[in-house]
Protein backbone atom coordinates (compact mmCIF):
# COMPACT_ATOMS: atom_id res chain seq x y z
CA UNK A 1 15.86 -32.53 -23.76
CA UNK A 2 16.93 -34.77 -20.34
CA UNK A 3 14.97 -37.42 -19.54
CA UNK A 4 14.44 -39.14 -16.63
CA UNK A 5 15.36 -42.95 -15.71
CA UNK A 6 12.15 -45.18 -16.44
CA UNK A 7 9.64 -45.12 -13.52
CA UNK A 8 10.99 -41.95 -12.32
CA UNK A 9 9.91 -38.09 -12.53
CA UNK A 10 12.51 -35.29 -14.20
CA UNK A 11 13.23 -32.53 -11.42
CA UNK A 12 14.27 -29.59 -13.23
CA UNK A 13 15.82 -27.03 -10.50
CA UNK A 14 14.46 -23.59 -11.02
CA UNK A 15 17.28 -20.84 -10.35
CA UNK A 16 17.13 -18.12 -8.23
CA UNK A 17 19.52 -15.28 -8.61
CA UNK A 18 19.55 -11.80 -6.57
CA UNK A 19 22.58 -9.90 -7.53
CA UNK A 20 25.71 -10.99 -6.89
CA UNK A 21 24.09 -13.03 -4.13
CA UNK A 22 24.50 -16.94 -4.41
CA UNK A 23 21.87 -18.13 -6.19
CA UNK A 24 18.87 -20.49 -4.72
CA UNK A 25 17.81 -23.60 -6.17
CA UNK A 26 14.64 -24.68 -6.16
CA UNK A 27 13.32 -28.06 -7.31
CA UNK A 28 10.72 -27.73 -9.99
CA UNK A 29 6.66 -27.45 -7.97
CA UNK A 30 8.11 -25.85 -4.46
CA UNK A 31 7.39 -22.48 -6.29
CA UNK A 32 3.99 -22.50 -6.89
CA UNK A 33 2.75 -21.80 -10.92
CA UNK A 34 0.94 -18.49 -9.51
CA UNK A 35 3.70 -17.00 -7.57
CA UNK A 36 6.00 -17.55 -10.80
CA UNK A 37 5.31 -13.97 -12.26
CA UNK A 38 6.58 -12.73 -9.22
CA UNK A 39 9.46 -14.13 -9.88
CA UNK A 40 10.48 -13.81 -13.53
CA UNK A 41 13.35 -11.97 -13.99
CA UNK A 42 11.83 -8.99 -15.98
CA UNK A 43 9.14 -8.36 -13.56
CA UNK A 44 9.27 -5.02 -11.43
CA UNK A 45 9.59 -7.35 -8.01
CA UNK A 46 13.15 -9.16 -9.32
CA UNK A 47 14.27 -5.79 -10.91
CA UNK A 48 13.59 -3.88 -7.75
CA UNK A 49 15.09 -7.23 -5.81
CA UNK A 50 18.19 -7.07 -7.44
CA UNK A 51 18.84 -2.88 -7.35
CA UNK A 52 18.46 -3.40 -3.64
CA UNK A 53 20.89 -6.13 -3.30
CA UNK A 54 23.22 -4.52 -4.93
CA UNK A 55 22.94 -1.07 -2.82
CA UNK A 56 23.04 -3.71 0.34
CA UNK A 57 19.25 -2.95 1.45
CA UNK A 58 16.72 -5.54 1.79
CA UNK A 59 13.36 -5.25 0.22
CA UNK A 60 10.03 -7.29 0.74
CA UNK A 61 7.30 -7.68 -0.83
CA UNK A 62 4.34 -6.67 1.39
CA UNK A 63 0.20 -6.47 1.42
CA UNK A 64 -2.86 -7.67 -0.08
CA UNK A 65 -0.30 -8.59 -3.16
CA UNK A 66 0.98 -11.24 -0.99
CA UNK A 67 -2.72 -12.68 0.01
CA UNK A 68 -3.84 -12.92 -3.33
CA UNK A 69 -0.67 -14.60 -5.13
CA UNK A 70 -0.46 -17.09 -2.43
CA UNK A 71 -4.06 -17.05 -3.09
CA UNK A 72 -4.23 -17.75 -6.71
CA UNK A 73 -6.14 -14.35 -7.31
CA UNK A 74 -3.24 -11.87 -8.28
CA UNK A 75 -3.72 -9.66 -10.85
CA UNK A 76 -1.30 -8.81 -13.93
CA UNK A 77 -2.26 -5.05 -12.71
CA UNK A 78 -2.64 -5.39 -8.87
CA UNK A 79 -0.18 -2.95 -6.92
CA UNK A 80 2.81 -4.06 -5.47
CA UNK A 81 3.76 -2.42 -1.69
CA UNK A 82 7.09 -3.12 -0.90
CA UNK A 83 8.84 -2.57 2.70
CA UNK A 84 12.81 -2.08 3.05
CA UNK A 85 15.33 -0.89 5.49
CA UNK A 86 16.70 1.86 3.10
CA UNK A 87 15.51 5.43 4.25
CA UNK A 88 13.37 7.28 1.52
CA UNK A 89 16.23 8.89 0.28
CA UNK A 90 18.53 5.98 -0.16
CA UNK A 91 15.09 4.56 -1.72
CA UNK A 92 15.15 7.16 -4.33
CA UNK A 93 19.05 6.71 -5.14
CA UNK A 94 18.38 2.94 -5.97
CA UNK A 95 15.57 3.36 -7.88
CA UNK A 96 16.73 6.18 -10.02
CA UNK A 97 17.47 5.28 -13.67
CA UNK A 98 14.22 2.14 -13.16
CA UNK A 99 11.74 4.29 -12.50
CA UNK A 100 10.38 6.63 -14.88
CA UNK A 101 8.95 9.43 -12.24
CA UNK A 102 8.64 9.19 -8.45
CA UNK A 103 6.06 10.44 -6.56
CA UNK A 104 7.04 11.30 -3.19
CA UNK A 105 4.10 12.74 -1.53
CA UNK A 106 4.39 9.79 1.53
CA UNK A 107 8.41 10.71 1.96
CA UNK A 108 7.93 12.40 5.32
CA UNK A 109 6.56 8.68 6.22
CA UNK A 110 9.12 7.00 4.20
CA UNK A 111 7.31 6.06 1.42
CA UNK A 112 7.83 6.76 -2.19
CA UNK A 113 5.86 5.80 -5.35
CA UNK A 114 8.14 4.70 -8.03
CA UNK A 115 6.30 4.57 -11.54
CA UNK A 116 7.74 1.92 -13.99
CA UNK A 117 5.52 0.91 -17.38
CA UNK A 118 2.45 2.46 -16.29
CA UNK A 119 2.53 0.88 -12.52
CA UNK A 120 3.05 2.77 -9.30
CA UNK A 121 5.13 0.48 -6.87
CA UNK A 122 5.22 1.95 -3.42
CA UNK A 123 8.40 1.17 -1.50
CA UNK A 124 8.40 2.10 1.91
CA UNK A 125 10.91 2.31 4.86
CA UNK A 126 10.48 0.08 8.23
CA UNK A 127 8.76 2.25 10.94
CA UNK A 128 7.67 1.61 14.47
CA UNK A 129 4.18 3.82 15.35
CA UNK A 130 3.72 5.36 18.73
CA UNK A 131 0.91 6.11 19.97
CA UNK A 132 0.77 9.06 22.80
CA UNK A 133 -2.33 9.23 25.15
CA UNK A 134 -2.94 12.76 24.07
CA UNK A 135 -3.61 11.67 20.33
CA UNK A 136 -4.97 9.15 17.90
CA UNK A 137 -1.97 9.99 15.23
CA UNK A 138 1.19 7.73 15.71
CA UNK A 139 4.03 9.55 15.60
CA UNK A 140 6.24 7.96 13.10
CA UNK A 141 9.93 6.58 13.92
CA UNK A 142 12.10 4.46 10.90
CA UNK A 143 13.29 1.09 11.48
CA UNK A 144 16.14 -0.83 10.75
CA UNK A 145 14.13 -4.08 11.48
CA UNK A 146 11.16 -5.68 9.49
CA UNK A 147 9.60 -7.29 13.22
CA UNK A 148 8.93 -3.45 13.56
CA UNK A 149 7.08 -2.87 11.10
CA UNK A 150 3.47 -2.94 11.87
CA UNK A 151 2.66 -3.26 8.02
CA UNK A 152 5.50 -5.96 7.31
């Protein structure tokens, strides 16, 4: 076990791989104790982090999920929303072979429910919304770009 010169505190880096990506070092207390489970490499957020590095998408984590782990009131069973640039069908491709079904009754509006140990993470594609005068339903465009998004 290191230890640290006398009168001083160990830093232990914390590692932060995603893919073949170089990997991020962090210094032991920037990431917060309650965001670590986010984090952990066999969580659903890292496993889903890394299939859509690989495929060359980008994929963030999105919602009230945010809020309450920055919070310090996330839940081991809270959902998960994320928001990516891949279209729903690319979506499928990368999740296929993780996921054990997909539901894909949001596809027309590019999002799809992947289903992984009992948890439904919902993964959907940046959009812009218009609005026309003559109605109060957007009509629904996908994005390349998360500043877009009106969820993101």
């Amino acid at each position: 076990m290191p230890t640290a010169p006398r009168g001083r505190s160990l830093v232990i880096p914390r590692v932060l791989h995603l893919g073949d990506r170089p990997a991020i070092v962090y210094p032991a207390g920037v990431i917060p104790p309650r965001l670590e489970p986010l984090l952990d490499p066999d969580a659903a957020p890292r496993q889903l982090a890394f299939r859509f590095a690989a495929a060359g998408r980008s994929l963030y984590l999105v919602g009230g999920s945010v809020r309450d782990a920055l919070l310090g009131r996330a839940a081991p069973d809270a959902d998960l929303d994320f928001a990516t640039d891949a279209r729903p069908d690319e979506i499928r491709d990368i999740v296929d072979g993780w996921a054990a079904d997909l539901y894909l009754v949001g596809q027309a509006f590019g999002t799809i429910g992947a289903v992984k140990d009992g948890h439904i993470y919902e993964i959907t594609t940046f959009r812009r919304e218009v609005y026309r005068e003559d109605s109060r339903k957007p009509v629904v465009t996908f994005s390349e770009d998360v500043d877009t998004d009106p969820v993101s």
